[in-house]
PDB file of N, CA and C in Angstrom:
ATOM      1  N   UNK A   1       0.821  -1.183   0.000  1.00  0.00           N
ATOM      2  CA  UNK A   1       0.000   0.000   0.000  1.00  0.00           C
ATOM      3  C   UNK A   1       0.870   1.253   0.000  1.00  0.00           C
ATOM      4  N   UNK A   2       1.890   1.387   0.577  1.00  0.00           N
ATOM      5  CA  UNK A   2       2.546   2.558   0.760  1.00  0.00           C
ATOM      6  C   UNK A   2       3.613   2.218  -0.427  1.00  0.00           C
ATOM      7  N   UNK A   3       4.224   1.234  -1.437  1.00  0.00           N
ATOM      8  CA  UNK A   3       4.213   1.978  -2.518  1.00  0.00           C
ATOM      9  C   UNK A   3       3.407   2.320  -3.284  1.00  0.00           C
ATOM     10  N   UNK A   4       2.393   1.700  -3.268  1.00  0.00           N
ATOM     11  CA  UNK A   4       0.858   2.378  -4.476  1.00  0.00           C
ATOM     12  C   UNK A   4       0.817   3.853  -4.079  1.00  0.00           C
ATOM     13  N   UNK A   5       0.861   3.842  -2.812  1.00  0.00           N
ATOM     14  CA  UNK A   5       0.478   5.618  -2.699  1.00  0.00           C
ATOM     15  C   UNK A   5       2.040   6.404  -2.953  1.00  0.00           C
ATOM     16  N   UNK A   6       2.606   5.980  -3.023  1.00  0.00           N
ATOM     17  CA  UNK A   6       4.228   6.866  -3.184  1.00  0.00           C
ATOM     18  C   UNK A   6       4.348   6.877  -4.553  1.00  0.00           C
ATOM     19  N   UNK A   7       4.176   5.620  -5.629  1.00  0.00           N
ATOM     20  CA  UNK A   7       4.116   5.883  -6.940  1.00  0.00           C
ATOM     21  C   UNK A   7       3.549   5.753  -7.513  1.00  0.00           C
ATOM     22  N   UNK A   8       1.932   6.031  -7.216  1.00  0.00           N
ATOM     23  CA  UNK A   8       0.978   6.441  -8.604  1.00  0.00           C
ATOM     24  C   UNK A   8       0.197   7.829  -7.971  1.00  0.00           C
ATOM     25  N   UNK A   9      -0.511   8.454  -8.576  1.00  0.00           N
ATOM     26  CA  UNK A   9      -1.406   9.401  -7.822  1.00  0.00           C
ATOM     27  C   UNK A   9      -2.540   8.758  -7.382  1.00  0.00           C
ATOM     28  N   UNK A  10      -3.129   7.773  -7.311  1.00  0.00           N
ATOM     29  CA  UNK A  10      -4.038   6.575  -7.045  1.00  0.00           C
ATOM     30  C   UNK A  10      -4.489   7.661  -5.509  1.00  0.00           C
ATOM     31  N   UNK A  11      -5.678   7.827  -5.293  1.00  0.00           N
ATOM     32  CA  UNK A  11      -6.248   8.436  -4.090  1.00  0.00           C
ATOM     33  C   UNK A  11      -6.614   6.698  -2.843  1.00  0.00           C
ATOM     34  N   UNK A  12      -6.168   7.116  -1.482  1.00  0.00           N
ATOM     35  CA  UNK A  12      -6.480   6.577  -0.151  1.00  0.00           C
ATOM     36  C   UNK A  12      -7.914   5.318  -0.668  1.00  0.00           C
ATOM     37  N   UNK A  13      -8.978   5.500  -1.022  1.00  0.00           N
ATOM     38  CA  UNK A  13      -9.964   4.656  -1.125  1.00  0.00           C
ATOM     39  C   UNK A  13      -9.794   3.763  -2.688  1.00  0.00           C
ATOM     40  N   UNK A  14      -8.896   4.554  -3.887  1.00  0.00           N
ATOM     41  CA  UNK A  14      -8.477   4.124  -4.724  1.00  0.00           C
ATOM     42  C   UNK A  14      -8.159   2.389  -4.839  1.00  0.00           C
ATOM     43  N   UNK A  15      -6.681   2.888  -4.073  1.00  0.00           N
ATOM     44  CA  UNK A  15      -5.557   1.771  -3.672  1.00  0.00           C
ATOM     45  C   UNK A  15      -6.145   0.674  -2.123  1.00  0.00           C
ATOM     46  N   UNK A  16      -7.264   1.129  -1.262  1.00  0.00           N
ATOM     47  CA  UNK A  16      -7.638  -0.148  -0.734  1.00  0.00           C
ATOM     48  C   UNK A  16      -8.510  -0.619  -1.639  1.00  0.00           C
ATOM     49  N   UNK A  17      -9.516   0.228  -2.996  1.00  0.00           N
ATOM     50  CA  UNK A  17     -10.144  -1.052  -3.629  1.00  0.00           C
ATOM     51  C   UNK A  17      -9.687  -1.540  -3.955  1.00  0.00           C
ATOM     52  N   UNK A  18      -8.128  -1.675  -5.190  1.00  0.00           N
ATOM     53  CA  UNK A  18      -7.313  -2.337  -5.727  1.00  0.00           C
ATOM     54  C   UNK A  18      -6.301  -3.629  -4.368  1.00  0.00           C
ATOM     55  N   UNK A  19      -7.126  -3.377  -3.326  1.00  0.00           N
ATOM     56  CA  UNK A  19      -6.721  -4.035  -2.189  1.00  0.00           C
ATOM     57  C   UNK A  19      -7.349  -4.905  -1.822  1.00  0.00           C
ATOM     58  N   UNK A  20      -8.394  -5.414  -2.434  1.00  0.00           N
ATOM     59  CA  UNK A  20      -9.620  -5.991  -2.554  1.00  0.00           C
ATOM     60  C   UNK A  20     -10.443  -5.661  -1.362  1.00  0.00           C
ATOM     61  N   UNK A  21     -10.926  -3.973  -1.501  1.00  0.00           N
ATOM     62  CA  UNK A  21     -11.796  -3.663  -1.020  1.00  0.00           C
ATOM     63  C   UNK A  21     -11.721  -3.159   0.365  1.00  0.00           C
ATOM     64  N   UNK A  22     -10.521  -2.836   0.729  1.00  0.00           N
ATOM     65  CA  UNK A  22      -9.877  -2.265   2.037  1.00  0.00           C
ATOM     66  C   UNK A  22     -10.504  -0.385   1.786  1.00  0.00           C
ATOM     67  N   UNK A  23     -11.052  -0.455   3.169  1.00  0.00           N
ATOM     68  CA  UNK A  23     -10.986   1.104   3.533  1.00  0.00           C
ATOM     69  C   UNK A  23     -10.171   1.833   3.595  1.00  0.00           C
ATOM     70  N   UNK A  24     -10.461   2.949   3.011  1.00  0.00           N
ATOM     71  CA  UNK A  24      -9.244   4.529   3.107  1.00  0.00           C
ATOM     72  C   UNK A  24      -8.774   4.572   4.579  1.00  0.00           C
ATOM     73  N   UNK A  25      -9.317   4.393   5.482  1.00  0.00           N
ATOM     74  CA  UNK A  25      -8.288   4.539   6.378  1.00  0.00           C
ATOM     75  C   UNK A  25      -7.216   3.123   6.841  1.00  0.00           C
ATOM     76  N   UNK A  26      -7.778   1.958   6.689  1.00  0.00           N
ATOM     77  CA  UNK A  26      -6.887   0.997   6.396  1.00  0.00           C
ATOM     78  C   UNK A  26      -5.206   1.979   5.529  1.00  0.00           C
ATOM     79  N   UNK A  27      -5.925   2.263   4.221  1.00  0.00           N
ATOM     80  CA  UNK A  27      -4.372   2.398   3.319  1.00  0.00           C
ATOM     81  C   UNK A  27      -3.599   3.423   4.370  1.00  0.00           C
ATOM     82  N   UNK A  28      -4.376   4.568   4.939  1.00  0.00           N
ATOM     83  CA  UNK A  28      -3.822   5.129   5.469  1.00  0.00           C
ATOM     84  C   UNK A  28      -3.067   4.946   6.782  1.00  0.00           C
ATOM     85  N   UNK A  29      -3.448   3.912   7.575  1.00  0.00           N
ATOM     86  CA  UNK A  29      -2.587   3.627   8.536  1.00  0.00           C
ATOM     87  C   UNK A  29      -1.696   2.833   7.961  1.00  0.00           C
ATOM     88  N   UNK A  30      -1.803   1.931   7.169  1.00  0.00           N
ATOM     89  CA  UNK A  30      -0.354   1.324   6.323  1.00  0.00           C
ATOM     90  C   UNK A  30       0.566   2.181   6.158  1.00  0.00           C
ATOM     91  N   UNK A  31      -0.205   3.708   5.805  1.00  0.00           N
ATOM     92  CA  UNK A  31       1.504   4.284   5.080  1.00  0.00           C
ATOM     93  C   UNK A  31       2.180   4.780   5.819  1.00  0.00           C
ATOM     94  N   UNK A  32       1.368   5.155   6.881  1.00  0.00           N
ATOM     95  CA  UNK A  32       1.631   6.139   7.963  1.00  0.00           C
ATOM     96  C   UNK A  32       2.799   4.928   9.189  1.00  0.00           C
ATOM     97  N   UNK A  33       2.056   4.185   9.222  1.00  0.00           N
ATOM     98  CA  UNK A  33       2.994   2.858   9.682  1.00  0.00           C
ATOM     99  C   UNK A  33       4.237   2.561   8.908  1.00  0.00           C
ATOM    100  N   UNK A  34       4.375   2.611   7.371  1.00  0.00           N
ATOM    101  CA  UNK A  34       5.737   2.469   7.154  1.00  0.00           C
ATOM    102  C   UNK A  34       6.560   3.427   6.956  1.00  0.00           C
ATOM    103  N   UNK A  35       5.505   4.758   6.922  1.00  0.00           N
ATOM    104  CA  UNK A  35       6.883   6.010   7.230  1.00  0.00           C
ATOM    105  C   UNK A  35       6.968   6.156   8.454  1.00  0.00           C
ATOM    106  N   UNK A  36       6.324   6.042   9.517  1.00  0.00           N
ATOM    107  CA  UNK A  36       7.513   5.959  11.196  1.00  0.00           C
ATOM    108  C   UNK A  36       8.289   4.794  11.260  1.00  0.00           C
ATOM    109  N   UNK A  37       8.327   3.320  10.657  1.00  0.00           N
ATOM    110  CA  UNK A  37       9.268   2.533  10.199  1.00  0.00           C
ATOM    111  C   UNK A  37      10.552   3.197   9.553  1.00  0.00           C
ATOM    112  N   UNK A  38      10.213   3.652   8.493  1.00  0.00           N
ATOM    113  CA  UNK A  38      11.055   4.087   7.718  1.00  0.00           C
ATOM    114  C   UNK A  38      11.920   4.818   8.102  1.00  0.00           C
ATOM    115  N   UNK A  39      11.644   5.812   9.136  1.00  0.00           N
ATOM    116  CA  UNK A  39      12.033   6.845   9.901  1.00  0.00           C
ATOM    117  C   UNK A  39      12.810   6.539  10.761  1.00  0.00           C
ATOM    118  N   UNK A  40      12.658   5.428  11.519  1.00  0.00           N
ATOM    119  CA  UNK A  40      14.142   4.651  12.391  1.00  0.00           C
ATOM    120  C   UNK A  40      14.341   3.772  12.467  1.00  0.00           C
ATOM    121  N   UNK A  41      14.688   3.137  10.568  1.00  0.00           N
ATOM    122  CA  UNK A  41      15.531   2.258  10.901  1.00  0.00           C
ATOM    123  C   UNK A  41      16.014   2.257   8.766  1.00  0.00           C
ATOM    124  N   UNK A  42      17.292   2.889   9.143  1.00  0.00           N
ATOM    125  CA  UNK A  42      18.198   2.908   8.229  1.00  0.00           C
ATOM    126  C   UNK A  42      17.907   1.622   7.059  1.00  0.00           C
ATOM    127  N   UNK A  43      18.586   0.550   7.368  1.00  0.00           N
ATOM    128  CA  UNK A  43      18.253  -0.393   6.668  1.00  0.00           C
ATOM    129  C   UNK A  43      16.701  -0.674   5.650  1.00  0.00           C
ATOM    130  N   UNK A  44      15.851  -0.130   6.688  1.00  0.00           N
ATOM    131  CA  UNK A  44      14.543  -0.460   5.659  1.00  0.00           C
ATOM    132  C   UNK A  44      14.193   0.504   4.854  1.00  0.00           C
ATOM    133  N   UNK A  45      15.019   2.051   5.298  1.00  0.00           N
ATOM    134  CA  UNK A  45      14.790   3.163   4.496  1.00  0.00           C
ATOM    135  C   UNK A  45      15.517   2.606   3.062  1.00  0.00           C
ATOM    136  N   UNK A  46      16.777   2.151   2.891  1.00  0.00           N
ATOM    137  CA  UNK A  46      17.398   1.911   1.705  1.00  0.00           C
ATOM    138  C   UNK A  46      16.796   0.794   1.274  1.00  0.00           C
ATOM    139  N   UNK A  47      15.787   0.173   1.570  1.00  0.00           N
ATOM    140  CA  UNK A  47      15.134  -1.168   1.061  1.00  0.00           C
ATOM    141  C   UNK A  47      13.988  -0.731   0.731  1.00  0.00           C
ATOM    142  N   UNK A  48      13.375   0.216   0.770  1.00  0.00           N
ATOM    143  CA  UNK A  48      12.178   0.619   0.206  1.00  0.00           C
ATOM    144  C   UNK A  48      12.533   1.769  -1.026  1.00  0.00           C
ATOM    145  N   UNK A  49      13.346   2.228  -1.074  1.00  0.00           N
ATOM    146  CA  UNK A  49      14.733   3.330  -1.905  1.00  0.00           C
ATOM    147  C   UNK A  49      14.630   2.563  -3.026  1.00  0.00           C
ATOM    148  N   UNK A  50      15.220   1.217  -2.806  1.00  0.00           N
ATOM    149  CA  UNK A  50      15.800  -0.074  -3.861  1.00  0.00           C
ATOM    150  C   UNK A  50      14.426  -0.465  -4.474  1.00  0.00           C
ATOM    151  N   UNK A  51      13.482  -0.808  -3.839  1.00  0.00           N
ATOM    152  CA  UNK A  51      12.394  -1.236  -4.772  1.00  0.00           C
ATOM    153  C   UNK A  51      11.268  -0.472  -5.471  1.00  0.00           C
ATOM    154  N   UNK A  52      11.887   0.984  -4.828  1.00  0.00           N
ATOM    155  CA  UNK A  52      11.184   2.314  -5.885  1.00  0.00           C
ATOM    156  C   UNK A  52      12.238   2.399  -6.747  1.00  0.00           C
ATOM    157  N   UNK A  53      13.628   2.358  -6.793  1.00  0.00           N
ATOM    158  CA  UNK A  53      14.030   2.422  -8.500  1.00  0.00           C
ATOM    159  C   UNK A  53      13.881   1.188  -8.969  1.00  0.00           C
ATOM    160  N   UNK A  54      14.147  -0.153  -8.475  1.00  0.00           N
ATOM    161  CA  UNK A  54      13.562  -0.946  -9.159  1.00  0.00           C
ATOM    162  C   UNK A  54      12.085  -1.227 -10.459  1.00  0.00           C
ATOM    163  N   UNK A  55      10.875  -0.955  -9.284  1.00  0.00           N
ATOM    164  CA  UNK A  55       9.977  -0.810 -10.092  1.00  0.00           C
ATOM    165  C   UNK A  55       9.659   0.051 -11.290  1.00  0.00           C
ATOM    166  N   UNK A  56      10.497   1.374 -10.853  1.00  0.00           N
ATOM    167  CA  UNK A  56      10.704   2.341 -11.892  1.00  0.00           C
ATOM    168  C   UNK A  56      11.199   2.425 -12.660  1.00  0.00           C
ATOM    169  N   UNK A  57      12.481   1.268 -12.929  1.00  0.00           N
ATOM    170  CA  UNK A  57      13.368   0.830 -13.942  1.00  0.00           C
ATOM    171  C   UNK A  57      12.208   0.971 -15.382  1.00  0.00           C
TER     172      UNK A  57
END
């Protein structure tokens, strides 16, 4: 969920239908959950880095 919302413009209720049917605030505590992840702890910041240029390749 939190790359759907980082790389498409796909809106919060968008990306949980494509979730099979997950609520906007569902996506939203996902993302919000992996950016305070993201936020302390080095390692997963460059692992989520890697599979946004990846996919973007």
């Amino acid at each position: 969920m939190y790359l759907s919302k980082t790389l498409t413009p796909r809106s919060f209720p968008e990306i949980g239908r494509r979730f099979g049917g997950r609520d906007h605030t569902t996506v939203l505590h996902a993302v919000r959950k992996i950016e305070e992840l993201i936020s302390g702890d080095t390692k997963l910041s460059h692992e989520v880095e890697l599979l946004k240029r990846l996919i973007n390749e």
